[in-house]
N, C-alpha and C. Protein backbone atom coordinates (compact mmCIF):
# COMPACT_ATOMS: atom_id res chain seq x y z
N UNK A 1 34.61 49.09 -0.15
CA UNK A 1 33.22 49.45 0.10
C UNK A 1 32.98 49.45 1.61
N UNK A 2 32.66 50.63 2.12
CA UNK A 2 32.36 50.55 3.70
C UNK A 2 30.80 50.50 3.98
N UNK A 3 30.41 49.21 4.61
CA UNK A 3 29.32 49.05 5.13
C UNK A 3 28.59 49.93 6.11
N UNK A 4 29.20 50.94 6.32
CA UNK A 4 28.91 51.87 7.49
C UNK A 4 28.30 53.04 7.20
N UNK A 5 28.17 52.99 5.41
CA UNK A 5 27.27 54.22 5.09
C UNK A 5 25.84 53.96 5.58
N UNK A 6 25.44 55.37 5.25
CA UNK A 6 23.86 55.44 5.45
C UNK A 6 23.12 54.16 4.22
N UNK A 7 22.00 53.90 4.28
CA UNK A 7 21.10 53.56 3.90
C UNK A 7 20.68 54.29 2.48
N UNK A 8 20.49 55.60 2.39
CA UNK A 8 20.58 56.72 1.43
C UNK A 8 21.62 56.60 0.50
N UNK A 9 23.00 57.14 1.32
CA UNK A 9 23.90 56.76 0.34
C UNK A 9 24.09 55.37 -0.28
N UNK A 10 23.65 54.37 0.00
CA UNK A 10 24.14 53.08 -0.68
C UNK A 10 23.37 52.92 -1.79
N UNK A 11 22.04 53.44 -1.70
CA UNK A 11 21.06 53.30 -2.88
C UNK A 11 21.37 54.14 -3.35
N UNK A 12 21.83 55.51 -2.96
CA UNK A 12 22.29 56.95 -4.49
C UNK A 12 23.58 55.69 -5.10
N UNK A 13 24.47 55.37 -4.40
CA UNK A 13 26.04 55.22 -5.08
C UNK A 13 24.68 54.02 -6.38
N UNK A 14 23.81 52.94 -5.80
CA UNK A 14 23.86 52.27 -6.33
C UNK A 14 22.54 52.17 -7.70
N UNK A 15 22.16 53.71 -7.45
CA UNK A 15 21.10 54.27 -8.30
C UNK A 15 22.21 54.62 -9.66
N UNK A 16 23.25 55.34 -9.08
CA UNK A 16 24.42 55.49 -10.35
C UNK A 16 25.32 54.92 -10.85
N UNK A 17 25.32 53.58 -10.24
CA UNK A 17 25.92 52.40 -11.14
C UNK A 17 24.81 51.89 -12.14
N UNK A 18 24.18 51.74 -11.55
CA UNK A 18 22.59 51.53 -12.54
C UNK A 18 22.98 52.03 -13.71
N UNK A 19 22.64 53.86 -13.60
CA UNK A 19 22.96 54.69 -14.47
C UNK A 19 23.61 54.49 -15.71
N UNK A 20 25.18 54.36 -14.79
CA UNK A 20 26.08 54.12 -15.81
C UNK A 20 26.39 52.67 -16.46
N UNK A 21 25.55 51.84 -16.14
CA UNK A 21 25.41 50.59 -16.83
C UNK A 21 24.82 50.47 -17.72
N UNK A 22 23.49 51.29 -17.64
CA UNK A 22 22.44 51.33 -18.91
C UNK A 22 22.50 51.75 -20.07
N UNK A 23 24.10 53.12 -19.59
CA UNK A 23 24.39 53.81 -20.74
C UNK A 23 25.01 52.55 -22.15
N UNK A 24 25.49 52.15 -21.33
CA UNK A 24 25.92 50.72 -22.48
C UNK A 24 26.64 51.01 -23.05
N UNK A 25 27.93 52.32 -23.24
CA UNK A 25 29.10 52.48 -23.50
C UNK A 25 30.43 52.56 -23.27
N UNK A 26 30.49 51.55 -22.06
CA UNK A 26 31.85 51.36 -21.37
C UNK A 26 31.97 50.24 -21.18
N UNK A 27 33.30 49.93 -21.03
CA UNK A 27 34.19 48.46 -21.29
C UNK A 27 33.65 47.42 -20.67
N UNK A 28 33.67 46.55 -21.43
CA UNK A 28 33.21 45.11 -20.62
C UNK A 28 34.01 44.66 -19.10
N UNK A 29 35.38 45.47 -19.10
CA UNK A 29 36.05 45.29 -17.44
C UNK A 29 35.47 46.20 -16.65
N UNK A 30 34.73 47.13 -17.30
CA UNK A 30 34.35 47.77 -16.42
C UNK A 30 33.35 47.86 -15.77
N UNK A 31 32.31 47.27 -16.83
CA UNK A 31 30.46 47.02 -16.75
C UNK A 31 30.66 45.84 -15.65
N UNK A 32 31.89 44.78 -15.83
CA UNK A 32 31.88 43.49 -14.82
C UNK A 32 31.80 44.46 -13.57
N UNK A 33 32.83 45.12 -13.41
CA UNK A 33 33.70 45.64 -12.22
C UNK A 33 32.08 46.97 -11.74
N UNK A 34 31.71 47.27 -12.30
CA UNK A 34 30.33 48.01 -11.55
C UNK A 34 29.44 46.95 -11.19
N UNK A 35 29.26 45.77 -11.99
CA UNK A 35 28.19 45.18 -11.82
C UNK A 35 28.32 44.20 -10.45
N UNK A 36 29.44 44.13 -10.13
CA UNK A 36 30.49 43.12 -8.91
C UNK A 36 29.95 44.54 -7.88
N UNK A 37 30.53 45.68 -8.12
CA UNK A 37 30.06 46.56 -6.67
C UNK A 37 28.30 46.59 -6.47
N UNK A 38 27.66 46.94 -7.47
CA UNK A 38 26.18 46.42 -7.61
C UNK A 38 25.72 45.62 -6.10
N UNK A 39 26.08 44.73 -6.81
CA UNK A 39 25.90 43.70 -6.02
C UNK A 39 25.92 43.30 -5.14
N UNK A 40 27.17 44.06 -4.23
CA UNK A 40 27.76 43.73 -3.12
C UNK A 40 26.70 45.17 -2.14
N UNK A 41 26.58 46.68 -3.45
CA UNK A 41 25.43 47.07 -2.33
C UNK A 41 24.36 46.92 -2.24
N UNK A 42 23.85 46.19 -3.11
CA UNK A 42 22.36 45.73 -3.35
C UNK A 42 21.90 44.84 -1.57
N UNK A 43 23.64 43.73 -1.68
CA UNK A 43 22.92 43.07 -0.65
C UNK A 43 23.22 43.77 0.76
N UNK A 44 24.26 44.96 0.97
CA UNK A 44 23.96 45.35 2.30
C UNK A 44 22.96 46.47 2.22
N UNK A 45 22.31 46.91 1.69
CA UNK A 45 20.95 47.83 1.34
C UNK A 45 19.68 46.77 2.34
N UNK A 46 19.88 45.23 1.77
CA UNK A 46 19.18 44.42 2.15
C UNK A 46 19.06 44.43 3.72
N UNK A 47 20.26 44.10 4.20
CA UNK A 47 20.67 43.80 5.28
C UNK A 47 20.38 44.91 6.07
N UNK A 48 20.39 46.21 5.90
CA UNK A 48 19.85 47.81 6.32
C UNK A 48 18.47 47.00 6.43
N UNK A 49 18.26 46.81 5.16
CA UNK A 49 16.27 47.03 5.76
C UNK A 49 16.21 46.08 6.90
N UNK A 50 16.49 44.46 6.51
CA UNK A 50 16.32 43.64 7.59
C UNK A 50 16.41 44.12 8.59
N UNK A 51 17.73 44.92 9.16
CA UNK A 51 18.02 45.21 10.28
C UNK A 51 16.61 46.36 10.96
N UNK A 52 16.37 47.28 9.94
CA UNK A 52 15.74 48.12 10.50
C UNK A 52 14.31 47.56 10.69
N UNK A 53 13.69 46.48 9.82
CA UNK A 53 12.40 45.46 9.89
C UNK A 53 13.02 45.39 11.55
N UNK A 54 13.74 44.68 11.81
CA UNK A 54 14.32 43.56 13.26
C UNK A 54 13.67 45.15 14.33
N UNK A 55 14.45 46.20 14.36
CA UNK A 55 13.83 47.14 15.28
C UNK A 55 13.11 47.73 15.31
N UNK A 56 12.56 47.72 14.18
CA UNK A 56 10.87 48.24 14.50
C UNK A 56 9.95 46.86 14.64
N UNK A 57 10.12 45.61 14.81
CA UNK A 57 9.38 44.91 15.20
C UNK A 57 9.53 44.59 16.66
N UNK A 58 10.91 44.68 16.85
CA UNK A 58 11.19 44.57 18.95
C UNK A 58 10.96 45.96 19.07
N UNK A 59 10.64 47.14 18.80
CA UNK A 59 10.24 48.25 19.58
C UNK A 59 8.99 48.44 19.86
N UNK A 60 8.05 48.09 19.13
CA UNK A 60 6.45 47.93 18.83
C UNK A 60 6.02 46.48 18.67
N UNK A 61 6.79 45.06 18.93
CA UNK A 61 5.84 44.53 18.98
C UNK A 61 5.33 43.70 17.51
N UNK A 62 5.34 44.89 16.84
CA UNK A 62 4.98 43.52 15.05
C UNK A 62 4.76 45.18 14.34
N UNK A 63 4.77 44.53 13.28
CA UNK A 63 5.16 46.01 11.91
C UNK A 63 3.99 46.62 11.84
N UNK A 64 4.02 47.82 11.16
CA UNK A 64 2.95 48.46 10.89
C UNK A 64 1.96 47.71 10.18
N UNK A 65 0.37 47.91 10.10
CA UNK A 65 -0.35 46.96 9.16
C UNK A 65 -0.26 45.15 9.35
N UNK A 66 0.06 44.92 10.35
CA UNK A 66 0.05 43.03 10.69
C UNK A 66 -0.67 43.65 11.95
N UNK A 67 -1.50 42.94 12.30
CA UNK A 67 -2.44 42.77 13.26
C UNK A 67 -2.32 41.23 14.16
């Protein structure tokens, strides 16, 4: 898994693990083995936003809507 995708792509790849989890007809090694990558982009998706929260608060100062 390369951390170096876009932001976009990590939520499509991880919109279609979703997908194919819900279908609920594939192997239990396999539902583990999607649900293990899941996971792993769920939390750098996270780490995207944080990061991008972090520069739009040192470029401006404080986020949109906080006063």
């Amino acid at each position: 898994m390369d951390d170096n995708n876009t932001f976009e792509y990590n939520m499509d790849r991880l919109s279609k693990l979703v997908a194919e989890l819900e279908k609920g007809d594939i192997p239990l090694e396999r539902a583990v083995e999607l649900y293990g990558e899941g996971v792993k982009l769920s939390a750098i998706c996270r780490r995207q936003l944080d990061d991008a929260k972090i520069k739009i608060t040192e470029d401006h100062g404080e986020l949109p809507g906080e006063e």
